[in-house]
C-alpha atoms as a PDB file:
ATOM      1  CA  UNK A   1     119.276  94.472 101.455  1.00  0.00           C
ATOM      2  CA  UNK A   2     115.637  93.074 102.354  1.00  0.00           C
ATOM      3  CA  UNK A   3     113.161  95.387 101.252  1.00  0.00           C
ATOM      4  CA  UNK A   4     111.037  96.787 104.047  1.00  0.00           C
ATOM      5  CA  UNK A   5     107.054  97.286 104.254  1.00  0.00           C
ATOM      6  CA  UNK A   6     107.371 101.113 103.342  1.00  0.00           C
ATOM      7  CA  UNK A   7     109.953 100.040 100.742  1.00  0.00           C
ATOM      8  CA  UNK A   8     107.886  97.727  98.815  1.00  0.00           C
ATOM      9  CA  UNK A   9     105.112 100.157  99.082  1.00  0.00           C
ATOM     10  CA  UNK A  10     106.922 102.948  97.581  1.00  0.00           C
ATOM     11  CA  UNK A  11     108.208 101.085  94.745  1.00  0.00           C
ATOM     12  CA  UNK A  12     104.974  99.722  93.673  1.00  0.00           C
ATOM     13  CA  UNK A  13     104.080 102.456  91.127  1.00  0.00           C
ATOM     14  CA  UNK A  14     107.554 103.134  90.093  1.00  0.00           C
ATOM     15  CA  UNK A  15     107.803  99.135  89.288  1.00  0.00           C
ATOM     16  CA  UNK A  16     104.930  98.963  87.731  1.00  0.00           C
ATOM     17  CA  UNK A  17     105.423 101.760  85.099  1.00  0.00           C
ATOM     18  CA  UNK A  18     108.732 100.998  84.015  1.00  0.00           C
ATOM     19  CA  UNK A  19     107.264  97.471  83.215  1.00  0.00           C
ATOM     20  CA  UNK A  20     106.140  99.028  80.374  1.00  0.00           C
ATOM     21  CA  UNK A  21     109.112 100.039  78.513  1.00  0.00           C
ATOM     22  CA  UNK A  22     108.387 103.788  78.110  1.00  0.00           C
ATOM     23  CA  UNK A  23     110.608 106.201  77.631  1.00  0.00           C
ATOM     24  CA  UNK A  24     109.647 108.127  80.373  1.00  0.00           C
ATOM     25  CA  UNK A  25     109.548 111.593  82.712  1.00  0.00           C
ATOM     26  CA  UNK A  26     106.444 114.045  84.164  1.00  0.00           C
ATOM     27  CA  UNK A  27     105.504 116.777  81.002  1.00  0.00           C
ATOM     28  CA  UNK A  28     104.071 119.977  83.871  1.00  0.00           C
ATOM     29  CA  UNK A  29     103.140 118.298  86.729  1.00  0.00           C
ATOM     30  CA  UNK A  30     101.056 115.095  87.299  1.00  0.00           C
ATOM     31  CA  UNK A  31      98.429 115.233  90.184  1.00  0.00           C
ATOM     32  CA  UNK A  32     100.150 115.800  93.069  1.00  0.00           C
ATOM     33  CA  UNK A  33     100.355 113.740  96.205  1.00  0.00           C
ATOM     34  CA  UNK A  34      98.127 115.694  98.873  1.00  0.00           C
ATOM     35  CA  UNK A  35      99.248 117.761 101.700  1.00  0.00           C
ATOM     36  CA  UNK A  36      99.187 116.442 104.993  1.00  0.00           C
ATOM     37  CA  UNK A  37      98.070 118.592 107.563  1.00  0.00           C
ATOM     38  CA  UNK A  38     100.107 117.417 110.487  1.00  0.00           C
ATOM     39  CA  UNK A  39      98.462 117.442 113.951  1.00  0.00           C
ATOM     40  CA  UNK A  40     100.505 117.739 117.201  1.00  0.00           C
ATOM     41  CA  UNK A  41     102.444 114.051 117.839  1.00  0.00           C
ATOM     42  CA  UNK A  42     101.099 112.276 120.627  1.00  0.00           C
ATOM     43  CA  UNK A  43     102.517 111.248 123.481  1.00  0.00           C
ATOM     44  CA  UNK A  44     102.098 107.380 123.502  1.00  0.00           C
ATOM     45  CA  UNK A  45      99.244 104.958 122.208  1.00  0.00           C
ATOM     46  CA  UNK A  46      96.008 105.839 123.063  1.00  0.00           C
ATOM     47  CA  UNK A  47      94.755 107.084 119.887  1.00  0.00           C
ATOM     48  CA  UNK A  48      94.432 105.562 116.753  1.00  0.00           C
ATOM     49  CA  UNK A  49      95.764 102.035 116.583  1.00  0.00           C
ATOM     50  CA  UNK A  50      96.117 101.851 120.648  1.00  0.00           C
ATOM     51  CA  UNK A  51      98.682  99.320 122.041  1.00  0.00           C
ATOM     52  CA  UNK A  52     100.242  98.349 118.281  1.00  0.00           C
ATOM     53  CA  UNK A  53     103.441  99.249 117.179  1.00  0.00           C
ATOM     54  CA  UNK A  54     104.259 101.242 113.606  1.00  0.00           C
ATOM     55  CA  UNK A  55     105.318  97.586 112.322  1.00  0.00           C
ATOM     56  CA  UNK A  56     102.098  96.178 113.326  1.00  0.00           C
ATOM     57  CA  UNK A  57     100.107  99.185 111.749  1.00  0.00           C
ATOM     58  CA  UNK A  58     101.961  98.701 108.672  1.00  0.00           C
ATOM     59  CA  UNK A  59     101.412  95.059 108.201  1.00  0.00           C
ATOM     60  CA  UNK A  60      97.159  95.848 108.612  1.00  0.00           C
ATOM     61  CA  UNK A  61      97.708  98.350 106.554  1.00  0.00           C
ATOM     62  CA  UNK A  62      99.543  96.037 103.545  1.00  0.00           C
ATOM     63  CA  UNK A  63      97.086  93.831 104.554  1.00  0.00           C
ATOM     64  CA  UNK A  64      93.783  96.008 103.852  1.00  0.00           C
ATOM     65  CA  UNK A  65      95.502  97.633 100.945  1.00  0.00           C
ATOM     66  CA  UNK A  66      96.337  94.244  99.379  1.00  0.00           C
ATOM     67  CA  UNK A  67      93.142  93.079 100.356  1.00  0.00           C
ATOM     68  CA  UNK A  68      91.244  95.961  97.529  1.00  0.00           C
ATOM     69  CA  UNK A  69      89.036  94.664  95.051  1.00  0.00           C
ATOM     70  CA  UNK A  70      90.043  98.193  93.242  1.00  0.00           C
ATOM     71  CA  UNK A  71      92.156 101.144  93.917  1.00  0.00           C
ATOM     72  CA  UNK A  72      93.764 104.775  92.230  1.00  0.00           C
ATOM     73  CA  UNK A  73      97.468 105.455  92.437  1.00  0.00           C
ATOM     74  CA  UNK A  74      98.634 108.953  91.783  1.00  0.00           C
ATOM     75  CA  UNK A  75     101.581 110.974  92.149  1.00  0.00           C
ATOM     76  CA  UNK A  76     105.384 110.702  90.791  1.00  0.00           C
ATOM     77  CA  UNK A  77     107.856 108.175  90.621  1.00  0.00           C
ATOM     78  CA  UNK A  78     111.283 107.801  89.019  1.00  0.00           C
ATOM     79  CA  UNK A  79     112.059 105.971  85.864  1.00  0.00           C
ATOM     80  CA  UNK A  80     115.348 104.025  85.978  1.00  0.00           C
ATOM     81  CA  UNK A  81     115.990 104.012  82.773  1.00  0.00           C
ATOM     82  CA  UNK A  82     116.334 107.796  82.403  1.00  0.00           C
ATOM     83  CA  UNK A  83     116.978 108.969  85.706  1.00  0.00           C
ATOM     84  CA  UNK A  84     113.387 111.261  85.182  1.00  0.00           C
ATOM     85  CA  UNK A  85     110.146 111.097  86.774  1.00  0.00           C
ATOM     86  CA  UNK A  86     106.776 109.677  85.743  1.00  0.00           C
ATOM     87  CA  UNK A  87     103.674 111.674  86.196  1.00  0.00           C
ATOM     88  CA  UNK A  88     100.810 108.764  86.743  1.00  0.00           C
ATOM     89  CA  UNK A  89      96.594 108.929  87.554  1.00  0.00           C
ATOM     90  CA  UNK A  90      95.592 105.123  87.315  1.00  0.00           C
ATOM     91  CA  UNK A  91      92.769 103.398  88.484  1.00  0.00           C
ATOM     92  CA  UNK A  92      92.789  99.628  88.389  1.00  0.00           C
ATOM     93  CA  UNK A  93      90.928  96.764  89.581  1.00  0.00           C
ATOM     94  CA  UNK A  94      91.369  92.554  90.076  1.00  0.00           C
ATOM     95  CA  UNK A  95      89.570  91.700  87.038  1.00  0.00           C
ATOM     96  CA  UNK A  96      92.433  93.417  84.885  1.00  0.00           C
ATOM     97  CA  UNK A  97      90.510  96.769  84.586  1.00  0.00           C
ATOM     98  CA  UNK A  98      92.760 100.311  84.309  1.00  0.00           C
ATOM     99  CA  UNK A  99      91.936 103.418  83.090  1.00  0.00           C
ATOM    100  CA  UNK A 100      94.309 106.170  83.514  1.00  0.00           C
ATOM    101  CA  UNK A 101      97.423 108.766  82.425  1.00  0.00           C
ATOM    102  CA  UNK A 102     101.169 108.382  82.093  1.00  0.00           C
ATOM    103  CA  UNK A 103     102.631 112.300  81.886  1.00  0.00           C
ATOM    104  CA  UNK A 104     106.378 111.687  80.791  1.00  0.00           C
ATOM    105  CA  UNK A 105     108.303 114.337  81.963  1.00  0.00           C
ATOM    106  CA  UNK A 106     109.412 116.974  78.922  1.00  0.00           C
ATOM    107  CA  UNK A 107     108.074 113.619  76.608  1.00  0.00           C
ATOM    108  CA  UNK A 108     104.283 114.015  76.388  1.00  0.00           C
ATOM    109  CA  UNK A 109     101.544 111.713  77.938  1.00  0.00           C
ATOM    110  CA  UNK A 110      99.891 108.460  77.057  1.00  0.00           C
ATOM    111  CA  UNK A 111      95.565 107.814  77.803  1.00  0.00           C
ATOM    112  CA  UNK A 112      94.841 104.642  78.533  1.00  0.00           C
ATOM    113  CA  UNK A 113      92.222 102.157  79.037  1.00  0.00           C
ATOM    114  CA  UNK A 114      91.953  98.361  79.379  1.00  0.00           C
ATOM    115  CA  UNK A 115      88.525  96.530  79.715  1.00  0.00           C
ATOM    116  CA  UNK A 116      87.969  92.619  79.117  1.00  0.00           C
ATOM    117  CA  UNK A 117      90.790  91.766  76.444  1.00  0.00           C
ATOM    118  CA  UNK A 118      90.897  95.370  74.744  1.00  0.00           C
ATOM    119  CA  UNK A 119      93.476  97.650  75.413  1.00  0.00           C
ATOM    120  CA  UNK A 120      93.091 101.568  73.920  1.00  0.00           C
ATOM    121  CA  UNK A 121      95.391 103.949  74.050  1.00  0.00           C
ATOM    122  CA  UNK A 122      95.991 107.505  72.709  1.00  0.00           C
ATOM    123  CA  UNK A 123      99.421 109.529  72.380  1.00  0.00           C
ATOM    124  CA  UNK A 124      99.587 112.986  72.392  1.00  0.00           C
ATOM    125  CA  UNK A 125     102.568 114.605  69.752  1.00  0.00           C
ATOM    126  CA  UNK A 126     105.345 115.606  71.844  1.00  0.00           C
ATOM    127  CA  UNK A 127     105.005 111.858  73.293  1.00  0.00           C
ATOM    128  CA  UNK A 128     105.185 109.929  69.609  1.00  0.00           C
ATOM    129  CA  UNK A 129     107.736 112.551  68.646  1.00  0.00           C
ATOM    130  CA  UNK A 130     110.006 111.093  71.884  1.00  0.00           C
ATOM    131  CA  UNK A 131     109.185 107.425  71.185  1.00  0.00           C
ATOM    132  CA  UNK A 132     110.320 107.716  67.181  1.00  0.00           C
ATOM    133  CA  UNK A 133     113.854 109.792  68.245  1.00  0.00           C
ATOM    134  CA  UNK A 134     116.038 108.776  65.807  1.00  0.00           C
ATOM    135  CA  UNK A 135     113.750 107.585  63.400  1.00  0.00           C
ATOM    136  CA  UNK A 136     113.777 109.751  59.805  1.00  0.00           C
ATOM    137  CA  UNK A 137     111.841 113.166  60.388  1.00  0.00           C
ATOM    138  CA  UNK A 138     109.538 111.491  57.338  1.00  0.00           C
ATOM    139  CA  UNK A 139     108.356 108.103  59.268  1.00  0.00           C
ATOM    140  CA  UNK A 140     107.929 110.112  62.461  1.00  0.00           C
ATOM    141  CA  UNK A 141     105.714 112.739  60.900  1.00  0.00           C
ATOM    142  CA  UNK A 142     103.536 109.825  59.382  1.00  0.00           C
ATOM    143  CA  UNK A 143     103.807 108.242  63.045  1.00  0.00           C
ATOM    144  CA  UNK A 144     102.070 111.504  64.285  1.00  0.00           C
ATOM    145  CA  UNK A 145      99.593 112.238  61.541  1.00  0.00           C
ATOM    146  CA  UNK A 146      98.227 108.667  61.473  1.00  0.00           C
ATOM    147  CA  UNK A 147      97.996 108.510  65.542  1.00  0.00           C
ATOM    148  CA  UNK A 148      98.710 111.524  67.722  1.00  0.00           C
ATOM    149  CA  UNK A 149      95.535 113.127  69.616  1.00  0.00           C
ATOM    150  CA  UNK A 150      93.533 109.802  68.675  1.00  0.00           C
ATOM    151  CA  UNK A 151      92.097 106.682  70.214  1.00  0.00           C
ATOM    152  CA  UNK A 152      93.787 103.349  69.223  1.00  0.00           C
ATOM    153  CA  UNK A 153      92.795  99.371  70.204  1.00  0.00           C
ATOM    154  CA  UNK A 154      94.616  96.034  69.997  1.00  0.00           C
ATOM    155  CA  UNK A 155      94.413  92.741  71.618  1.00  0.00           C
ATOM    156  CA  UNK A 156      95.654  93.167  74.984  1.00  0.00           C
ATOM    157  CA  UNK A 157      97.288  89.855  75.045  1.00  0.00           C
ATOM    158  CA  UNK A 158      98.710  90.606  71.875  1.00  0.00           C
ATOM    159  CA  UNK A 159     102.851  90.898  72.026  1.00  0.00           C
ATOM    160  CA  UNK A 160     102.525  94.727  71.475  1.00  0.00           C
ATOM    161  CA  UNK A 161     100.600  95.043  74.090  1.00  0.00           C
ATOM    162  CA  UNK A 162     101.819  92.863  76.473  1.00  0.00           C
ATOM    163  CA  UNK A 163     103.935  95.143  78.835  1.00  0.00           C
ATOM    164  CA  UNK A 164     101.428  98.059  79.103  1.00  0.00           C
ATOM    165  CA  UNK A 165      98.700  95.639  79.668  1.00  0.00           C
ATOM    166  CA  UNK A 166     100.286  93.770  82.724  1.00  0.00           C
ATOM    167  CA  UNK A 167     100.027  96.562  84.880  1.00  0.00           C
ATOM    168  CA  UNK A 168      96.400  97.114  84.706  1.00  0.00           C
ATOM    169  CA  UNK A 169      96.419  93.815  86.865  1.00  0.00           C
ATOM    170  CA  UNK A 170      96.117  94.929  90.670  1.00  0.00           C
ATOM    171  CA  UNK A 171      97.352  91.298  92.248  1.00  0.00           C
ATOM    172  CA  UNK A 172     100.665  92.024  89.908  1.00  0.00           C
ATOM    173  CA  UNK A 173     101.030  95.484  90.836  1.00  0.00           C
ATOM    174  CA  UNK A 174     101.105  94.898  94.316  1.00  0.00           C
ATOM    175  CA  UNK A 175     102.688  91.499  94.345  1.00  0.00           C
ATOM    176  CA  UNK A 176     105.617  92.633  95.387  1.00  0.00           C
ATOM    177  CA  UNK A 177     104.264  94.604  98.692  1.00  0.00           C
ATOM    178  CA  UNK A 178     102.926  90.870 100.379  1.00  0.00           C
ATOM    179  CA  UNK A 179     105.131  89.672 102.499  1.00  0.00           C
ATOM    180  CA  UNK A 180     107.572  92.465 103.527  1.00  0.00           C
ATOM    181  CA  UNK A 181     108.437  92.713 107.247  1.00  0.00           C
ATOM    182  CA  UNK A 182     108.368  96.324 108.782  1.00  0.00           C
ATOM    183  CA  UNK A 183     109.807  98.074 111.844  1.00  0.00           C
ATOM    184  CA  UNK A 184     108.077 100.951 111.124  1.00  0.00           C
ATOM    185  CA  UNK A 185     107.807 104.084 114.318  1.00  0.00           C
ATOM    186  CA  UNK A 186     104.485 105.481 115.354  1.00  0.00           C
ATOM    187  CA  UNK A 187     104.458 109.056 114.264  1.00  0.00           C
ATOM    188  CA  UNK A 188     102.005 111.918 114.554  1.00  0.00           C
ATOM    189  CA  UNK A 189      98.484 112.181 113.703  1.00  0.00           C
ATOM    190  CA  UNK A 190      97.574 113.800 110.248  1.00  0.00           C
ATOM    191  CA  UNK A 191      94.976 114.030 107.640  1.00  0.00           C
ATOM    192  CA  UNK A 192      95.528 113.059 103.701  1.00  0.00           C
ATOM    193  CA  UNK A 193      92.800 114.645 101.817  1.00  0.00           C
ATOM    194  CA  UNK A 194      90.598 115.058 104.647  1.00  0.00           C
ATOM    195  CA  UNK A 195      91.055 111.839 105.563  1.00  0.00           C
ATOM    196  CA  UNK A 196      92.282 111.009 109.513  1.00  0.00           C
ATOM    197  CA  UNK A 197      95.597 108.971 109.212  1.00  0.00           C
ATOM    198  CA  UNK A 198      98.703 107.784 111.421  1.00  0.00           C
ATOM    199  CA  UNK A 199     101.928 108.857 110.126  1.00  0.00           C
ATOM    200  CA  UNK A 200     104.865 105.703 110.249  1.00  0.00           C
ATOM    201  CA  UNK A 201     108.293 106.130 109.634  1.00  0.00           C
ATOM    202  CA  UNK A 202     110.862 103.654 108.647  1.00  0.00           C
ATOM    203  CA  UNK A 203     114.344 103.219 107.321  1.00  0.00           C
ATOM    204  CA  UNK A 204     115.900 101.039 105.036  1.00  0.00           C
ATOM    205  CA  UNK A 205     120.024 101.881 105.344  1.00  0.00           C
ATOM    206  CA  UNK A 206     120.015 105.294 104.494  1.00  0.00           C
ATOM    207  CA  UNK A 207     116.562 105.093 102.532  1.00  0.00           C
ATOM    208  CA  UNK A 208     114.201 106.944 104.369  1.00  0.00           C
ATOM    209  CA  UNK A 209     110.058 106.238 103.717  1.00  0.00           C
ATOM    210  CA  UNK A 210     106.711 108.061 105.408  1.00  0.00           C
ATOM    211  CA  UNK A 211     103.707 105.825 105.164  1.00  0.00           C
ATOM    212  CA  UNK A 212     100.475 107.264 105.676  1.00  0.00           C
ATOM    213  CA  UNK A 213      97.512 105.129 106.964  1.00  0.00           C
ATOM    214  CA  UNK A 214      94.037 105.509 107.109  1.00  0.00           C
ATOM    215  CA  UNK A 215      92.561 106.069 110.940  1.00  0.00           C
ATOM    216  CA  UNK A 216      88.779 105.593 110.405  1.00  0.00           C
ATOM    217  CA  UNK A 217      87.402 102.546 108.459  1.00  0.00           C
ATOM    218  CA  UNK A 218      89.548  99.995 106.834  1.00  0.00           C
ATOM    219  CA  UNK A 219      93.432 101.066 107.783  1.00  0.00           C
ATOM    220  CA  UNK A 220      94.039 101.627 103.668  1.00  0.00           C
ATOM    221  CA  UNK A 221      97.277 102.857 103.011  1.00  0.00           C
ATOM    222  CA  UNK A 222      96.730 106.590 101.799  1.00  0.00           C
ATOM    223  CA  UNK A 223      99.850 107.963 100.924  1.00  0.00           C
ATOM    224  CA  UNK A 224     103.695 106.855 100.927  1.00  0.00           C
ATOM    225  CA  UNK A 225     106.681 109.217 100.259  1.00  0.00           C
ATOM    226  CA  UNK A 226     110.462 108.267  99.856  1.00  0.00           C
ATOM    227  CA  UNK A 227     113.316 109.997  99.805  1.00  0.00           C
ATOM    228  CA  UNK A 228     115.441 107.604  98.782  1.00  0.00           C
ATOM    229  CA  UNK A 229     118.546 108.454  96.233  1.00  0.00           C
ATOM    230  CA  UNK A 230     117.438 105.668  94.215  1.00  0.00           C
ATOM    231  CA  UNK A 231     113.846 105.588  94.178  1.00  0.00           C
ATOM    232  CA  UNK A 232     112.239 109.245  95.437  1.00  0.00           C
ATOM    233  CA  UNK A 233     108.875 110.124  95.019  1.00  0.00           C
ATOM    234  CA  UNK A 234     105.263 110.404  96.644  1.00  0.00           C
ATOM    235  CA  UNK A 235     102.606 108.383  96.095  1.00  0.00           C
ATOM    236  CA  UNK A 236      99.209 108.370  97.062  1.00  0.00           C
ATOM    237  CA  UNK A 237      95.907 105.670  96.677  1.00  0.00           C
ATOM    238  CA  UNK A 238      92.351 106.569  96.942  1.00  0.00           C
ATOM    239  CA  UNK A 239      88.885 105.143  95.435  1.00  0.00           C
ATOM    240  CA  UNK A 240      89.257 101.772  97.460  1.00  0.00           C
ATOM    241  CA  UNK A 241      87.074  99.443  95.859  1.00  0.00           C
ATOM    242  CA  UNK A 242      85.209 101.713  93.969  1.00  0.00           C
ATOM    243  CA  UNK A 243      84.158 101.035  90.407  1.00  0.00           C
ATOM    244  CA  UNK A 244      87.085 101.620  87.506  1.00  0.00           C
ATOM    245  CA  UNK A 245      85.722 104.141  84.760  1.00  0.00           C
ATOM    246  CA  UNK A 246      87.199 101.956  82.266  1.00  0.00           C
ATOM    247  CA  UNK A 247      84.713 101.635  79.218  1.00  0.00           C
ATOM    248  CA  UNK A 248      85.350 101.804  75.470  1.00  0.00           C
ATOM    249  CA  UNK A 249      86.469 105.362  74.201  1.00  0.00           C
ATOM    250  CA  UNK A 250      83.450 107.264  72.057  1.00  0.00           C
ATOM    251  CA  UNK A 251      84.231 108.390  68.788  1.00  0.00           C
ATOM    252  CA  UNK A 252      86.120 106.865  65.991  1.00  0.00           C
ATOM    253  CA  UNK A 253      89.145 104.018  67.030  1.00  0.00           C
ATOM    254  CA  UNK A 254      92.127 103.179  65.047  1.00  0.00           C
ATOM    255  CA  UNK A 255      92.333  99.245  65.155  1.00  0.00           C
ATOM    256  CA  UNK A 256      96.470  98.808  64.957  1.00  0.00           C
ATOM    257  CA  UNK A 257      96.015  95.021  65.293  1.00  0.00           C
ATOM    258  CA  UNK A 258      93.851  95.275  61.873  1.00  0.00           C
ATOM    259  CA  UNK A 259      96.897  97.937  60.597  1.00  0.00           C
ATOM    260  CA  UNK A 260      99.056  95.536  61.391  1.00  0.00           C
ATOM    261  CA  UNK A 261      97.917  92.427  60.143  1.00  0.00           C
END
C-alpha cells in the first residue's frame, strides 16, 4: 500500500529509532505531544491556507518541514521489535548534530549527544541491566559499575556506533517523508503549543493520521498523531532551525573506543 503524506510523517520518528537496534519501550512518560485546543471548524476556505486543498497544505507543509536546517521531535512511537513504545526528546540538525533522550518503556533511558565525529552517550541502570538480559548477573554488574549514570565517547563512524549515529542526520531522518502524495481533508482550526495551526486528516486503508500545520510563518509541520494498529503514536516538532545544544558533556568521559582497543 503507498504510503501517504501523513503516513510517512508519522513514521519518521518511529523509523528512525528502531534504526538503532535498542531494545526499546517509554520508562514514566516521555514529553508528551501538546494539547490542541480545537477552535470551531470552519465552514469553507477563507482562513488559513484560502483556496488549497488538505493535500496541497500537506505537500507545503513536507515541503517547509523538509526544507529545516534544524528541528526537535518529541513524543512516543512504537518499537516493532517489542510491540512497546519509545519515549524520545531529540534535537537534530543537517550537519549531523543531535542531542537528546531515548526513555525505553519499563527499560531505562539513554543521553545522547553527537557533535563533529564524536558520539557520547550515557545509560542509566535499569537501561544496561535490559541491554545485558541474559548475560551472567557477574558481567552485567561490571557492565553497570564501569558505565551506568556516566558519560561515554567513541568514534561516531566507528561500527559500534554506527546505527545510533545515523539518526542524528536530519536529511536521513526525513528521507523517507519527500515525495509522498497526500489527499489529506481540511479540518478545523487549532493551536499546538500556542501556536495557530490547520488540522488535516487523512486515511491510509484503515490507518487513520491527524497532521497539524503551522498557520502563521513558514507552514512547519507541528504535530502528527496516528492511530494506526501498526504504527500508533503522537509526534510533535518544534525549534525549527534553531541552534542544536549539542556540545561535549562536562566532567569526566569514559573513552570505550580507547577500552576497546
Amino acid at each position: 500500500m503507498r504510503r501517504t503524506t501523513l503516513a510517512a510523517l508519522c513514521l519518521v520518528a518511529a523509523a528512525t529509532v528502531t534504526a538503532t537496534g535498542c531494545r526499546s519501550g517509554q520508562d514514566g512518560r516521555a514529553a508528551a505531544a501538546p494539547e490542541a485546543s480545537a477552535a470551531p471548524a470552519e465552514s469553507a476556505p477563507p482562513g488559513p491556507f484560502a483556496g488549497l486543498t488538505g493535500g496541497e497544505i500537506a505537500d507545503r507543509a513536507v515541503e517547509a518541514t523538509t526544507g529545516a536546517s534544524s528541528l526537535r521531535m518529541k513524543g512516543d512511537v512504537p518499537d516493532d521489535e517489542t510491540g512497546g513504545t519509545i519515549g524520545m526528546d531529540l534535537a537534530l540538525n543537517r550537519r549531523g548534530d543531535c542531542a537528546g533522550t531515548l526513555i525505553m518503556e519499563g527499560e531505562g533511558r539513554a543521553d545522547l549527544i553527537k557533535t563533529g565525529d564524536t558520539l557520547y552517550l550515557k545509560y542509566d541502570e535499569r537501561f544496561l541491566r535490559a541491554q545485558s538480559e541474559g548475560e551472567p548477573a557477574a558481567e552485567t554488574d561490571a557492565v553497570v559499575d564501569l558505565l551506568a549514570g556516566k558519560w561515554t565517547r567513541m568514534s561516531a563512524t566507528g561500527r559500534d556506533a554506527e546505527e545510533m549515529a545515523g539518526f542524528c542526520d536530519l536529511d536521513s531522518v526525513l528521507g523517507e517523508v519527500r515525495g509522498a502524495g497526500s489527499d489529506a481533508g481540511r479540518g478545523e482550526t487549532t493551536t499546538v503549543g500556542g501556536v495557530p495551526a490547520i488540522v488535516l486528516h487523512e486515511r491510509d486503508g484503515r490507518d487513520r493520521y491527524t497532521l497539524y500545520v503551522a498557520t502563521e510563518g513558514e507552514p512547519y509541520l507541528l504535530r502528527v498523531d496516528s492511530t494506526s494498529a501498526a504504527d500508533p503514536g503522537s509526534v510533535t516538532f518544534e525549534a525549527y532551525d534553531e541552534p542544536v545544544p549539542a556540545r561535549r558533556p562536562a566532567g569526566e568521559i569514559l573513552d570505550l573506543d580507547a577500552l576497546g582497543g
